[in-house]
Protein backbone atom coordinates (compact mmCIF):
# COMPACT_ATOMS: atom_id res chain seq x y z
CA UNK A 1 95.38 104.03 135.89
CA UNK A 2 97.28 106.54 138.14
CA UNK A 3 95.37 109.43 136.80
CA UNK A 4 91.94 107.75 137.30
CA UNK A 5 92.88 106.45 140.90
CA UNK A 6 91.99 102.86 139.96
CA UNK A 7 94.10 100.99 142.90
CA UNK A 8 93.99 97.63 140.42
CA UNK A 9 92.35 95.97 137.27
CA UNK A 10 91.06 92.72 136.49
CA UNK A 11 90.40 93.43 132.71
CA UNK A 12 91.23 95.71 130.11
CA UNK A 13 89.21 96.35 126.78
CA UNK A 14 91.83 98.33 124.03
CA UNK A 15 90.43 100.15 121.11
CA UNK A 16 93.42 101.82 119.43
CA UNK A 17 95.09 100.43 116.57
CA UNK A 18 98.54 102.38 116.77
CA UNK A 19 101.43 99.34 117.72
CA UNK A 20 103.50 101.48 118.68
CA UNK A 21 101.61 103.11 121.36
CA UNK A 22 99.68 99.23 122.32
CA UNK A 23 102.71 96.98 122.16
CA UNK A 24 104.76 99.05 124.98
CA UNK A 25 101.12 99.38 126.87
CA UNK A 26 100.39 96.05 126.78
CA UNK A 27 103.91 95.23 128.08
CA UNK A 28 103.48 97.15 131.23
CA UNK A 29 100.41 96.07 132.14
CA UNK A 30 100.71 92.11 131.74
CA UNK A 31 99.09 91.67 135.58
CA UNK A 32 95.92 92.21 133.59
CA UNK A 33 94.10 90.22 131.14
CA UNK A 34 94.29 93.08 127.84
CA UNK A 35 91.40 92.43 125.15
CA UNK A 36 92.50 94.02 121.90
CA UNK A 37 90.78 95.69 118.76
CA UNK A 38 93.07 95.03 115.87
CA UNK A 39 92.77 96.20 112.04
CA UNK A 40 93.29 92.69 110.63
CA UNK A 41 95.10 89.64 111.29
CA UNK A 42 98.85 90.60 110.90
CA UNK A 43 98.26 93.51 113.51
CA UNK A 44 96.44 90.84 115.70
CA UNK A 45 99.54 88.63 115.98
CA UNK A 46 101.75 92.05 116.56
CA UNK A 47 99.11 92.68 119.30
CA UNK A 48 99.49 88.91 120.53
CA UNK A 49 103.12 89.05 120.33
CA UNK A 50 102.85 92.03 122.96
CA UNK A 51 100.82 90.28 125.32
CA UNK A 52 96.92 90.44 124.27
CA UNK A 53 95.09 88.03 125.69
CA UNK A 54 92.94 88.17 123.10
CA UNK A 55 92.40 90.08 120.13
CA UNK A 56 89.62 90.71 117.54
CA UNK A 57 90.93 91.13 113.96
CA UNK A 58 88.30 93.85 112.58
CA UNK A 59 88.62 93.17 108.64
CA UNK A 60 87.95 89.39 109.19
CA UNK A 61 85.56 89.35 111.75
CA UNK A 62 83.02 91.93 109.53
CA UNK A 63 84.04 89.73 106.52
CA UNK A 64 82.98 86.69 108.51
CA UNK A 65 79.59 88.13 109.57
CA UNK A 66 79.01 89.53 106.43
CA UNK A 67 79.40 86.17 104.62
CA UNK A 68 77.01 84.54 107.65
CA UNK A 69 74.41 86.93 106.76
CA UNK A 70 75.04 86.06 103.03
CA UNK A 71 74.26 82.49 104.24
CA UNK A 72 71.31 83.14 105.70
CA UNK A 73 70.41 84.95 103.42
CA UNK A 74 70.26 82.16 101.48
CA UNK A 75 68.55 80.11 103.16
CA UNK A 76 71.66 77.56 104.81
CA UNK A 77 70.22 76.42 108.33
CA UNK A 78 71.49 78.81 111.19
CA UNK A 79 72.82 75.75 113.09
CA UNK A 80 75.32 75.19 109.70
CA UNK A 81 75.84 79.08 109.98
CA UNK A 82 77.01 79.36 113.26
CA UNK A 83 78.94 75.88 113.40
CA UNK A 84 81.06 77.44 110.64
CA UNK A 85 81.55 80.84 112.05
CA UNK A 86 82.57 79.35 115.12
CA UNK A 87 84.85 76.95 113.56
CA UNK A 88 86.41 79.86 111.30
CA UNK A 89 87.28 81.80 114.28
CA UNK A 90 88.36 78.53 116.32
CA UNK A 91 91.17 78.43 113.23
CA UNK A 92 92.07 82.07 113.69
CA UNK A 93 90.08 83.22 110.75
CA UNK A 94 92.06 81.05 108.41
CA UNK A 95 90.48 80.57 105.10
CA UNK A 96 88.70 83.91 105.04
């Protein structure tokens, strides 16, 4: 932040997937709402337990849309598609 003279932030978007470099990150910077890539769910809740305000679990978000364009595929109405993707992420990917 220093080295790019930005005076403040209002968001931050994280793409690394090291915890050990995040976690301490993320614990200096809690002013800021912190956005998080994370490999799959376990790393998510490391990433949460840091300070994330919100974190995308790779592995079972592309195993989610691949199964919704499986769905599709086969012909189940996009309404029912998308009512169960959102649900499935509601739950924090549980049952994937």
């Amino acid at each position: 932040m220093h080295v790019a003279d930005i005076p403040f932030l209002r968001e931050i978007v994280v793409f690394l997937v090291v915890t050990a470099i995040l976690v301490p990150l993320f614990q200096r910077i809690r002013i800021s709402p912190v956005y998080a890539r994370s490999r799959d769910l376990e790393h998510a809740a490391a990433l949460d337990a840091a300070g994330a305000t919100r974190t995308i679990p790779e592995l079972a978000e592309s195993s989610l849309q691949m199964g919704a364009f499986v769905l599709t595929g086969l012909e189940v109405p996009s309404d029912a598609v998308n009512t169960l993707v959102d649900r499935l992420r509601d739950r924090g990917y549980e049952g994937i």
